[in-house]
PDB file of N, CA and C in Angstrom:
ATOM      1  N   UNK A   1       1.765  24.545  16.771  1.00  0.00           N
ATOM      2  CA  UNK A   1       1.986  23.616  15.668  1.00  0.00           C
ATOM      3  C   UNK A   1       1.475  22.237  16.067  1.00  0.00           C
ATOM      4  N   UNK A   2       0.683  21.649  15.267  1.00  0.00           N
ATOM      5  CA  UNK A   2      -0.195  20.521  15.575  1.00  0.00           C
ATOM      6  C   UNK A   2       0.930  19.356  15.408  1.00  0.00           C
ATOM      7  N   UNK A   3       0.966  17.980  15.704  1.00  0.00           N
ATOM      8  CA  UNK A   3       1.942  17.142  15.689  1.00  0.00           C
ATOM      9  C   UNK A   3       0.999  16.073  14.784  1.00  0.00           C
ATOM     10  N   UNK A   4       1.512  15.320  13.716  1.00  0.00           N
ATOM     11  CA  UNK A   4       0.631  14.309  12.793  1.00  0.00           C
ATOM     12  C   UNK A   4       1.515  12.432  13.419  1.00  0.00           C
ATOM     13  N   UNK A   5       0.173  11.791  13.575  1.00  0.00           N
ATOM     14  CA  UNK A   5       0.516  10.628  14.368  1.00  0.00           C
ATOM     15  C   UNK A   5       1.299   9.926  13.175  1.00  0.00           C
ATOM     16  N   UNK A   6       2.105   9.386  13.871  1.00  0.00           N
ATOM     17  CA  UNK A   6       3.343   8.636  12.700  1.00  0.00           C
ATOM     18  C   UNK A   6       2.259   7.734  11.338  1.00  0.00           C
ATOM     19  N   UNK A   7       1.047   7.275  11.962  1.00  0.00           N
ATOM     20  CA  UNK A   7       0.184   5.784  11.307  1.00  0.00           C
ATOM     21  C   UNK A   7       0.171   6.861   9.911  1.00  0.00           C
ATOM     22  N   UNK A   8      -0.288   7.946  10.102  1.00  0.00           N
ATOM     23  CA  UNK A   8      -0.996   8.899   8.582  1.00  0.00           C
ATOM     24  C   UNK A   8       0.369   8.850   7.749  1.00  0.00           C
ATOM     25  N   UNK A   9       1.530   8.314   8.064  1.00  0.00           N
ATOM     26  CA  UNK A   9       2.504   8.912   6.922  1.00  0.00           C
ATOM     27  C   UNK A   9       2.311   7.651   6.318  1.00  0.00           C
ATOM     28  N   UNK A  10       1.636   6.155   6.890  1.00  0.00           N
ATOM     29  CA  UNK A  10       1.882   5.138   5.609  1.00  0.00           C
ATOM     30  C   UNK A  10       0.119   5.069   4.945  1.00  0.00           C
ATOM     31  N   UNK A  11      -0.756   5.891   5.470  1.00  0.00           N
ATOM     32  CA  UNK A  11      -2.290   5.859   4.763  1.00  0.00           C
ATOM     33  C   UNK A  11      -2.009   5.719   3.686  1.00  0.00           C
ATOM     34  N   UNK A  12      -2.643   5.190   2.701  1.00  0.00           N
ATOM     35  CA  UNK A  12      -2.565   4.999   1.207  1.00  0.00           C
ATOM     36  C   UNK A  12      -3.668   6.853   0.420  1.00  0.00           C
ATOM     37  N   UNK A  13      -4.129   6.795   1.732  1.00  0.00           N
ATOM     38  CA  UNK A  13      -4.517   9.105   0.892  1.00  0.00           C
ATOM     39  C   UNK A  13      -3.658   9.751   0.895  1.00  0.00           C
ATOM     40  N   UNK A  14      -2.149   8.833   1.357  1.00  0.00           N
ATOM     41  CA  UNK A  14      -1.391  10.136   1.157  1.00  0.00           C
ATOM     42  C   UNK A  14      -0.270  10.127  -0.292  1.00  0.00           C
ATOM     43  N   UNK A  15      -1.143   8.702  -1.413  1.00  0.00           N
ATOM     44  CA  UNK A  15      -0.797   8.701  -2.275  1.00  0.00           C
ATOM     45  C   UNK A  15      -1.873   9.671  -3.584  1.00  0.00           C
ATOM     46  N   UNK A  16      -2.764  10.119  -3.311  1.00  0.00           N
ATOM     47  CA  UNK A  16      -3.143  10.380  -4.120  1.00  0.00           C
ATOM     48  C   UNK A  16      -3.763  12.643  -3.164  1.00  0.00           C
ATOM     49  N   UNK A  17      -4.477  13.524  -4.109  1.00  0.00           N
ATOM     50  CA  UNK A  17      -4.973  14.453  -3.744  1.00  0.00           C
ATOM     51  C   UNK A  17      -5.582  14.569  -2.584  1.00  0.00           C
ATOM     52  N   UNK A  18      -4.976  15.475  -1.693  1.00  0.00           N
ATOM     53  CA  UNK A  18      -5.537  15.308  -0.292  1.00  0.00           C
ATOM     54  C   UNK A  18      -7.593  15.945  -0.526  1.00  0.00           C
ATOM     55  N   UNK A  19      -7.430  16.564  -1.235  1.00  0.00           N
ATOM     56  CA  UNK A  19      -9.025  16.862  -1.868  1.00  0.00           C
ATOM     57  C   UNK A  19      -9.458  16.046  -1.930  1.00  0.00           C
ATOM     58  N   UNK A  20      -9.031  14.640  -2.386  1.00  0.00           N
ATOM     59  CA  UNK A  20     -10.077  13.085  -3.168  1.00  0.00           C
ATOM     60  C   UNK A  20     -10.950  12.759  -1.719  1.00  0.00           C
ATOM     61  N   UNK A  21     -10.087  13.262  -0.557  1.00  0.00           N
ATOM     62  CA  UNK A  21     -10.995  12.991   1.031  1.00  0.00           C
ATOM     63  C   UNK A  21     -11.577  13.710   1.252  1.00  0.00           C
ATOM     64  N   UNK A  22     -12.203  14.593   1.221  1.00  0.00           N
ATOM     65  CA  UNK A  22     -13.179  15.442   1.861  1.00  0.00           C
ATOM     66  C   UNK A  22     -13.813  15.752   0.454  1.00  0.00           C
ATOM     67  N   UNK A  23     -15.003  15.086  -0.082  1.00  0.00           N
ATOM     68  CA  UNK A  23     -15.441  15.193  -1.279  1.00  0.00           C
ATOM     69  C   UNK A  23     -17.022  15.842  -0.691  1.00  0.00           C
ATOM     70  N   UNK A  24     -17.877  16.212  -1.266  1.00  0.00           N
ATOM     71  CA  UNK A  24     -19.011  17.189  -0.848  1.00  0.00           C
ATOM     72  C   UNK A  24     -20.237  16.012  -0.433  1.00  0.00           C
ATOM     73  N   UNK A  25     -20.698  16.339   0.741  1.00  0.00           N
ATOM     74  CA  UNK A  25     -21.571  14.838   0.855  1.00  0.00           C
ATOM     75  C   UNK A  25     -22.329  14.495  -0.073  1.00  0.00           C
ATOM     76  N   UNK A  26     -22.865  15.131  -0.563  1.00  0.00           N
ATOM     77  CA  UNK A  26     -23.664  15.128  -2.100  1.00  0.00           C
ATOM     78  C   UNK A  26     -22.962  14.188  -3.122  1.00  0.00           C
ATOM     79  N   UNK A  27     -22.235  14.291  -3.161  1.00  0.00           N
ATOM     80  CA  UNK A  27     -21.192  13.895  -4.239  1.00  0.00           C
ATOM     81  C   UNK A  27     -21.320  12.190  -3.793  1.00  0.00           C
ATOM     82  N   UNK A  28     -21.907  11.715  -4.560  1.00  0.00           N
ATOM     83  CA  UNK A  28     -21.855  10.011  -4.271  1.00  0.00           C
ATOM     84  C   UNK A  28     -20.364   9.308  -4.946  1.00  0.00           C
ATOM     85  N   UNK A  29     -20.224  10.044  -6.297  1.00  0.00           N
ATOM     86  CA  UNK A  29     -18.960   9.091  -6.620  1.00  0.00           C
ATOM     87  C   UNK A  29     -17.725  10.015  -5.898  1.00  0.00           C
ATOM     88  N   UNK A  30     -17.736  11.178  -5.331  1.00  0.00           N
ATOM     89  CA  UNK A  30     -16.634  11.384  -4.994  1.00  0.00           C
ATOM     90  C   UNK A  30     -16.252  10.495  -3.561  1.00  0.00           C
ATOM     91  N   UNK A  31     -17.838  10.456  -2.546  1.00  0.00           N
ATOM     92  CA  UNK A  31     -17.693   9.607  -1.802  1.00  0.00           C
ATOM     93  C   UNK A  31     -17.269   8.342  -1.786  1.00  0.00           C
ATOM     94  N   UNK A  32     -18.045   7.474  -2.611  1.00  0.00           N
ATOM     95  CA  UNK A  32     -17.399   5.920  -3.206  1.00  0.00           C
ATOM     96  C   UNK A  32     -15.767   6.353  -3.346  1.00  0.00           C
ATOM     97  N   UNK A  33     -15.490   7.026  -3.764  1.00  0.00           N
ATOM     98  CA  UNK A  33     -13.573   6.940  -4.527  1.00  0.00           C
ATOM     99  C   UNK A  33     -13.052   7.235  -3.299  1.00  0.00           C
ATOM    100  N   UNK A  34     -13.292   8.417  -2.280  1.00  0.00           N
ATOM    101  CA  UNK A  34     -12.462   7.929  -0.972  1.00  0.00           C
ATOM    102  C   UNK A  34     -12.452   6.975  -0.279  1.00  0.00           C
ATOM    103  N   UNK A  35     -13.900   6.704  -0.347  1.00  0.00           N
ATOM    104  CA  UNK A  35     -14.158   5.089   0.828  1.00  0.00           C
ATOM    105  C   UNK A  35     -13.354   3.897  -0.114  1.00  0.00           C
ATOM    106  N   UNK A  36     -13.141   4.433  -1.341  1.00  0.00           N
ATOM    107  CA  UNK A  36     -12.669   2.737  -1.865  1.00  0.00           C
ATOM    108  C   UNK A  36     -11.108   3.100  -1.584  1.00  0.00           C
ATOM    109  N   UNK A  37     -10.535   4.286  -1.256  1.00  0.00           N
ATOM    110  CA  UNK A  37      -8.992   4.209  -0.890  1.00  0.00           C
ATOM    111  C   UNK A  37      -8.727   3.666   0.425  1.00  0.00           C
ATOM    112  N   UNK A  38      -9.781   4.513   1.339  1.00  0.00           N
ATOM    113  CA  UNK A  38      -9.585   3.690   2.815  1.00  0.00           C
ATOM    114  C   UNK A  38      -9.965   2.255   2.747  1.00  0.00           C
ATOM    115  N   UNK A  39     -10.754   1.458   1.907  1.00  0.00           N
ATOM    116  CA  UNK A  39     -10.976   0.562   2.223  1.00  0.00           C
ATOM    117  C   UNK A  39      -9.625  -0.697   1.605  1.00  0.00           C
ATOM    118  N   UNK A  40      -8.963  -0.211   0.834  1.00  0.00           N
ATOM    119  CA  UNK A  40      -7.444  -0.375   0.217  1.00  0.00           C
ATOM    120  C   UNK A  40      -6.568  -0.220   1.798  1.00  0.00           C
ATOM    121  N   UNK A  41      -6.584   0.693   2.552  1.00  0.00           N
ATOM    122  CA  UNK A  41      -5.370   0.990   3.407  1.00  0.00           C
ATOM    123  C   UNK A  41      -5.271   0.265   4.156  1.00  0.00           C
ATOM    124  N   UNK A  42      -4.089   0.204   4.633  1.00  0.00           N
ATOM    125  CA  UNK A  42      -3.515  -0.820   6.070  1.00  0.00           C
ATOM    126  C   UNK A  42      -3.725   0.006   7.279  1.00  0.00           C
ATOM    127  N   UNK A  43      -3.882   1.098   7.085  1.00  0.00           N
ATOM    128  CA  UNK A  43      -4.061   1.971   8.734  1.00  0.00           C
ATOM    129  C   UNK A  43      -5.262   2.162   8.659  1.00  0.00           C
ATOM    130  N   UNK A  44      -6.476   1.955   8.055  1.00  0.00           N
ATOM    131  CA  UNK A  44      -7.761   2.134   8.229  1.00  0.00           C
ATOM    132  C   UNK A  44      -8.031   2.756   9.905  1.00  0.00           C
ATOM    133  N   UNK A  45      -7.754   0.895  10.550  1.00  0.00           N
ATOM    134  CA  UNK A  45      -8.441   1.406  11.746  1.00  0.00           C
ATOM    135  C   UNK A  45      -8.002   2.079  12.731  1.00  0.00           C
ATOM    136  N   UNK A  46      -6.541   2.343  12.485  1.00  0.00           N
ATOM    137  CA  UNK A  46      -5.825   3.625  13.271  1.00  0.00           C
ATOM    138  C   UNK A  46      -6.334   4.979  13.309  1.00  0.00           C
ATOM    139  N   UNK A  47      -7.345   5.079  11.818  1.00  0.00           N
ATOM    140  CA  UNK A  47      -7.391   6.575  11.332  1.00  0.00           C
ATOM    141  C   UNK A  47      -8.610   6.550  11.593  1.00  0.00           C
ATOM    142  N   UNK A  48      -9.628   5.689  11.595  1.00  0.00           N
ATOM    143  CA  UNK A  48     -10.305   5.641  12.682  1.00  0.00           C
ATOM    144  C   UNK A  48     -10.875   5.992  13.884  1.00  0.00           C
ATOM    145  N   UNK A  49      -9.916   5.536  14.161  1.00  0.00           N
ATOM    146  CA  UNK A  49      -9.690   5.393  15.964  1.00  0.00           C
ATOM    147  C   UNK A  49      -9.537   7.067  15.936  1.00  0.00           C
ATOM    148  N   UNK A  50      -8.360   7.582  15.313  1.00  0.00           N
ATOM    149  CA  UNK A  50      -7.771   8.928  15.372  1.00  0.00           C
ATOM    150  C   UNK A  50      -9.336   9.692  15.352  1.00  0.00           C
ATOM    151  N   UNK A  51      -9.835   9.574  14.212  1.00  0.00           N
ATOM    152  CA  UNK A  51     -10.990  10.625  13.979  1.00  0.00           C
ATOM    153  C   UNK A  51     -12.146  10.549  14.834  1.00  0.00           C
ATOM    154  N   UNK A  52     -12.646   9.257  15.872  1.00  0.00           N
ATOM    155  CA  UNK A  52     -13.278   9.251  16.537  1.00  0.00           C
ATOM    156  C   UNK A  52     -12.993   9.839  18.455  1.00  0.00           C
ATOM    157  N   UNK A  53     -11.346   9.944  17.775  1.00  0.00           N
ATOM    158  CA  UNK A  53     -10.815  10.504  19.124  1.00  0.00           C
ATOM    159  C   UNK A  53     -11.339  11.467  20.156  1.00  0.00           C
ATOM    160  N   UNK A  54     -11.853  11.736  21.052  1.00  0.00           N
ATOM    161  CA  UNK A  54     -12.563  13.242  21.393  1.00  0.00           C
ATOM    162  C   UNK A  54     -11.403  14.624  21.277  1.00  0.00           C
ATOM    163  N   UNK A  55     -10.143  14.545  21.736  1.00  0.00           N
ATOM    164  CA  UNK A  55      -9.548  14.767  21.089  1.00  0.00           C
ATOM    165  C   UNK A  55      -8.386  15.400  19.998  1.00  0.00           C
ATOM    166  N   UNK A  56      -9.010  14.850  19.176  1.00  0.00           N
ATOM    167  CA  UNK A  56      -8.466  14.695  17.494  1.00  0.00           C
ATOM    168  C   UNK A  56      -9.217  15.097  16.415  1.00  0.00           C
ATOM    169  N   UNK A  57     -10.625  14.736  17.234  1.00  0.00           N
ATOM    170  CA  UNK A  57     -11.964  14.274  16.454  1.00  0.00           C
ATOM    171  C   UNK A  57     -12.272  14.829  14.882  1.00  0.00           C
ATOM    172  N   UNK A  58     -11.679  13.963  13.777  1.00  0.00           N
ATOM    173  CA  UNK A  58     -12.317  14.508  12.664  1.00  0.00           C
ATOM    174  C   UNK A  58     -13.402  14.918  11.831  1.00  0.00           C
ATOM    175  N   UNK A  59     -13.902  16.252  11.611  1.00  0.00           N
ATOM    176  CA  UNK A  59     -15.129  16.564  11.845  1.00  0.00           C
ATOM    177  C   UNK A  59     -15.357  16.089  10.360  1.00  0.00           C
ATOM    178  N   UNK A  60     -14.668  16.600   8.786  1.00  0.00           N
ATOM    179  CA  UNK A  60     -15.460  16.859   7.468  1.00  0.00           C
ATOM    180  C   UNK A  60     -14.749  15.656   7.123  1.00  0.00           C
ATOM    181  N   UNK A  61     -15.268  14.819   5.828  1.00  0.00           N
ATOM    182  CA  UNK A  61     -14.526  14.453   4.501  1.00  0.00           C
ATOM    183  C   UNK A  61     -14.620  12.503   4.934  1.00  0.00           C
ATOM    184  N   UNK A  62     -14.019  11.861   4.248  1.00  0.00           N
ATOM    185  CA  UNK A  62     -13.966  10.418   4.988  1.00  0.00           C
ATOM    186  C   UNK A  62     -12.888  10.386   5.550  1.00  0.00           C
ATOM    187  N   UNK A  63     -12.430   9.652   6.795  1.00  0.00           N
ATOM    188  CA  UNK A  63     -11.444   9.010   7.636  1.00  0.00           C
ATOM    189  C   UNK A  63     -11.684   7.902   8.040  1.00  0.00           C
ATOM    190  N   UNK A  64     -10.877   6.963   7.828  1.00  0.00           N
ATOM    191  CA  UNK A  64     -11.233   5.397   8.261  1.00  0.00           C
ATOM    192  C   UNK A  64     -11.994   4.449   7.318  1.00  0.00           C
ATOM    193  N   UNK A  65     -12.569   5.321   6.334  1.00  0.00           N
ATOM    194  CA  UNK A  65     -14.074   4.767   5.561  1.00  0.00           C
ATOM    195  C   UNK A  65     -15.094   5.120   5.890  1.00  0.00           C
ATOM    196  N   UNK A  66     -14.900   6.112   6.824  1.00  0.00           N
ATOM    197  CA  UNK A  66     -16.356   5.944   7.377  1.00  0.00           C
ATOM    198  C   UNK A  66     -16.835   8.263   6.955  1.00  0.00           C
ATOM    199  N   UNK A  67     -17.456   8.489   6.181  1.00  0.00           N
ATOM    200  CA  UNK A  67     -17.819   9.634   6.198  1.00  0.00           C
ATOM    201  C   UNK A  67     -18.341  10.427   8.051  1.00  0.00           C
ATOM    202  N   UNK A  68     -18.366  11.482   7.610  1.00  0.00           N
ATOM    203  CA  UNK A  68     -18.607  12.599   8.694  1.00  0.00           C
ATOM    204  C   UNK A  68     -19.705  12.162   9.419  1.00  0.00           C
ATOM    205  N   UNK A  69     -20.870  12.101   8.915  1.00  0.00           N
ATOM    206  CA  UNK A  69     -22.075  11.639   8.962  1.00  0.00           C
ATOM    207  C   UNK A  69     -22.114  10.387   9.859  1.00  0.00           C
ATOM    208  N   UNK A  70     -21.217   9.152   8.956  1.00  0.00           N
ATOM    209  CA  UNK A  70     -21.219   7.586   9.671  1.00  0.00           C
ATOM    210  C   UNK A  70     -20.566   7.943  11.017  1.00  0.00           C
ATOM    211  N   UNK A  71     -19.771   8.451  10.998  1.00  0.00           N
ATOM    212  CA  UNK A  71     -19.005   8.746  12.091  1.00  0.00           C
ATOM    213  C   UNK A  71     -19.638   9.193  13.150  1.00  0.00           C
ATOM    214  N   UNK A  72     -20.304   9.965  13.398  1.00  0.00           N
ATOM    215  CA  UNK A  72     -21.075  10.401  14.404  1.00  0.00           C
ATOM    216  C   UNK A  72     -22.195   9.520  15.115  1.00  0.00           C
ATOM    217  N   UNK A  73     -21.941   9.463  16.174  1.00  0.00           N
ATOM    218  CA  UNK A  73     -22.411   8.571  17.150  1.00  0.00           C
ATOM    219  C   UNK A  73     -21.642   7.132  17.361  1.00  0.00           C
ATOM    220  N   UNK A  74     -20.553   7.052  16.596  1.00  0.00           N
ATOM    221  CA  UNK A  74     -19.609   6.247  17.196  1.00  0.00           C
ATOM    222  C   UNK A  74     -18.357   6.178  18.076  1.00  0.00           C
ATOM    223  N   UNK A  75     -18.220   5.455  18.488  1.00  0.00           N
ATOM    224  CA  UNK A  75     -17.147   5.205  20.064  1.00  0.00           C
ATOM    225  C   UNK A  75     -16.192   5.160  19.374  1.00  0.00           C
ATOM    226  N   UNK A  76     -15.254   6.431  20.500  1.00  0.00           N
ATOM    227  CA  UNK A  76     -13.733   6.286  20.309  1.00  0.00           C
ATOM    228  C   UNK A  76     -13.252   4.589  20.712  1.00  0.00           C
ATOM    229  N   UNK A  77     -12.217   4.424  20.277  1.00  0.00           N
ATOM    230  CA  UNK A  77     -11.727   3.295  20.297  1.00  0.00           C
ATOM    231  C   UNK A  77     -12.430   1.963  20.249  1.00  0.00           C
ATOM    232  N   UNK A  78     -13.404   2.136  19.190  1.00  0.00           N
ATOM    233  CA  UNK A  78     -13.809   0.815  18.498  1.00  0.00           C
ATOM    234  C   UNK A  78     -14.004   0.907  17.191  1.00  0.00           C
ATOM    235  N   UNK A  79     -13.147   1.140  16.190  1.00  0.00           N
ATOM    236  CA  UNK A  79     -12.999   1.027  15.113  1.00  0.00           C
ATOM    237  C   UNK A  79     -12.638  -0.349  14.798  1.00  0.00           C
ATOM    238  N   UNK A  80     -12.095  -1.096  15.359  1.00  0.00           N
ATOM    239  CA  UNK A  80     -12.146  -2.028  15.114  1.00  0.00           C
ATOM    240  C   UNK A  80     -13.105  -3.080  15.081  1.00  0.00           C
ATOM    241  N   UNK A  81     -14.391  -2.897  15.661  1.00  0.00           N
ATOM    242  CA  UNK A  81     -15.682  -3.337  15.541  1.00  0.00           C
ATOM    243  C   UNK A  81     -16.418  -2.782  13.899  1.00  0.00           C
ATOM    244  N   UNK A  82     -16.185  -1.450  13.321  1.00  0.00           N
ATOM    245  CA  UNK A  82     -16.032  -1.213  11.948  1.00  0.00           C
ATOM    246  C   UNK A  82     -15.450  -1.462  11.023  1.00  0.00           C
ATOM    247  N   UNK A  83     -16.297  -2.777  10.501  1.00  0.00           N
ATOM    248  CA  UNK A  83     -15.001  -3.537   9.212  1.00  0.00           C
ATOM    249  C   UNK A  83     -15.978  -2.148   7.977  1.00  0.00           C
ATOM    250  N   UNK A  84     -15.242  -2.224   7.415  1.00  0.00           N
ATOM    251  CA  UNK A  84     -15.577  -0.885   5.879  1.00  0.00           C
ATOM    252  C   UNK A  84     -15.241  -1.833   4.865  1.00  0.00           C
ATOM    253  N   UNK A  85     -16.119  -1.918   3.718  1.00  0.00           N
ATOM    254  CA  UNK A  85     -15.393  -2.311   2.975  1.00  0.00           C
ATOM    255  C   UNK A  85     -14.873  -3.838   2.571  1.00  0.00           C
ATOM    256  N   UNK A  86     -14.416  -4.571   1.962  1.00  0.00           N
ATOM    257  CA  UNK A  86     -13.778  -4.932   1.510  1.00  0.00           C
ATOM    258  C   UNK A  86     -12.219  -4.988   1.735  1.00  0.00           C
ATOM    259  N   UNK A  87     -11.508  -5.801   2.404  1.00  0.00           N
ATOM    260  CA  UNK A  87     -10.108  -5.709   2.298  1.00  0.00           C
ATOM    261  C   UNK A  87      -9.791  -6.372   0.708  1.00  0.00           C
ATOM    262  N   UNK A  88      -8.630  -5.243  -0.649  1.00  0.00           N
ATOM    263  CA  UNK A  88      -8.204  -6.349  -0.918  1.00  0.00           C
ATOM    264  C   UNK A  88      -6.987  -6.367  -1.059  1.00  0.00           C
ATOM    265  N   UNK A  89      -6.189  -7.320  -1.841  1.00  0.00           N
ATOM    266  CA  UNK A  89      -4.880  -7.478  -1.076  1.00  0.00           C
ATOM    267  C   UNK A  89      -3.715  -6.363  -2.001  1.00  0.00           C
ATOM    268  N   UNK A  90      -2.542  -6.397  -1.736  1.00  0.00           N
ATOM    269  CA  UNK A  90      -1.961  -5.226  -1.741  1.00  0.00           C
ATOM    270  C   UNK A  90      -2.289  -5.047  -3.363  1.00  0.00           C
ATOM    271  N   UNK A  91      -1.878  -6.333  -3.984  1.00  0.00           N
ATOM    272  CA  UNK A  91      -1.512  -6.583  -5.280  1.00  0.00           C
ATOM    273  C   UNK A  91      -3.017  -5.983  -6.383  1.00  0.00           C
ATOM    274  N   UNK A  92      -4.132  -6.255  -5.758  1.00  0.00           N
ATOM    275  CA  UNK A  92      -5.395  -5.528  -6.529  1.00  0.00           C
ATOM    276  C   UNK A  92      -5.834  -4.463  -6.094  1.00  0.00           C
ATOM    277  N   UNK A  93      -5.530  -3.512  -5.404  1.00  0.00           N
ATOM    278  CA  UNK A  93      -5.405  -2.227  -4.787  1.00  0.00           C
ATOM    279  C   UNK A  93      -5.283  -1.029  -5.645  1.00  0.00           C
ATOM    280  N   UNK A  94      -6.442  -0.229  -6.209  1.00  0.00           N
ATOM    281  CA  UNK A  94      -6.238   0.510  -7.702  1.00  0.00           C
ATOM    282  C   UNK A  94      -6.587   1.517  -7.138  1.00  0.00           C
ATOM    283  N   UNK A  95      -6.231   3.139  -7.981  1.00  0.00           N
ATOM    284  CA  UNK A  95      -6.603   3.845  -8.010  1.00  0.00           C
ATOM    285  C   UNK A  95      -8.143   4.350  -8.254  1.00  0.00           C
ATOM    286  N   UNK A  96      -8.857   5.348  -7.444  1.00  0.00           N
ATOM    287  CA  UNK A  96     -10.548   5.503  -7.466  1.00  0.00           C
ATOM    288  C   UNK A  96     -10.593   5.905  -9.126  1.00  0.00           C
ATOM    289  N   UNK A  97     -11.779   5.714  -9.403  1.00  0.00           N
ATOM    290  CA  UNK A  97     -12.278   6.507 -10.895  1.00  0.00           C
ATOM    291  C   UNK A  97     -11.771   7.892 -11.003  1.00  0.00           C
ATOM    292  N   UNK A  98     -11.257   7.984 -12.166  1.00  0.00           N
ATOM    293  CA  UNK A  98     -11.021   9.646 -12.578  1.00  0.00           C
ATOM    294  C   UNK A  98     -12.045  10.350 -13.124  1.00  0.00           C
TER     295      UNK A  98
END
């Protein structure tokens, strides 16, 4: 039984379809609508960090903001050198396109 790091229970993906994250790379607006949730979240760069973990390492879908693809060839524990996005503040923080 795998253990889930405490940071993922306050991600803001875990307000909406765990599907809306792993959208088909093809898929440009499904991509845009996850990257615009991570780029909403306060644990961004935890989840990050997590998916670049060796590991942890998250292979499909977006984590952090950053798709499967971006992700690859980047260093564990510098997500924080990856700003994604746009921070904005809690109060303008919307749901992706339906």
């Amino acid at each position: 039984m795998s253990s889930i790091p405490d940071f993922m229970a306050h991600g803001l993906c875990t307000q909406f379809d765990p599907e809306l994250m792993f959208p088909h790379p093809n898929d440009v607006q499904g991509v845009s609508d996850a990257k615009s949730i991570c780029a909403g979240c306060d644990v961004r760069t935890e989840c990050l960090d997590y998916a670049l973990s060796p590991s942890t390492r998250i292979g499909a879908g977006v984590a952090g903001g950053l798709t499967e693809e971006e992700r690859n060839g980047l260093k564990p524990g510098r997500a924080h050198r990856y700003r994604v996005g746009r921070y904005p503040a809690p109060s303008q923080r919307h749901a992706p396109a339906a």
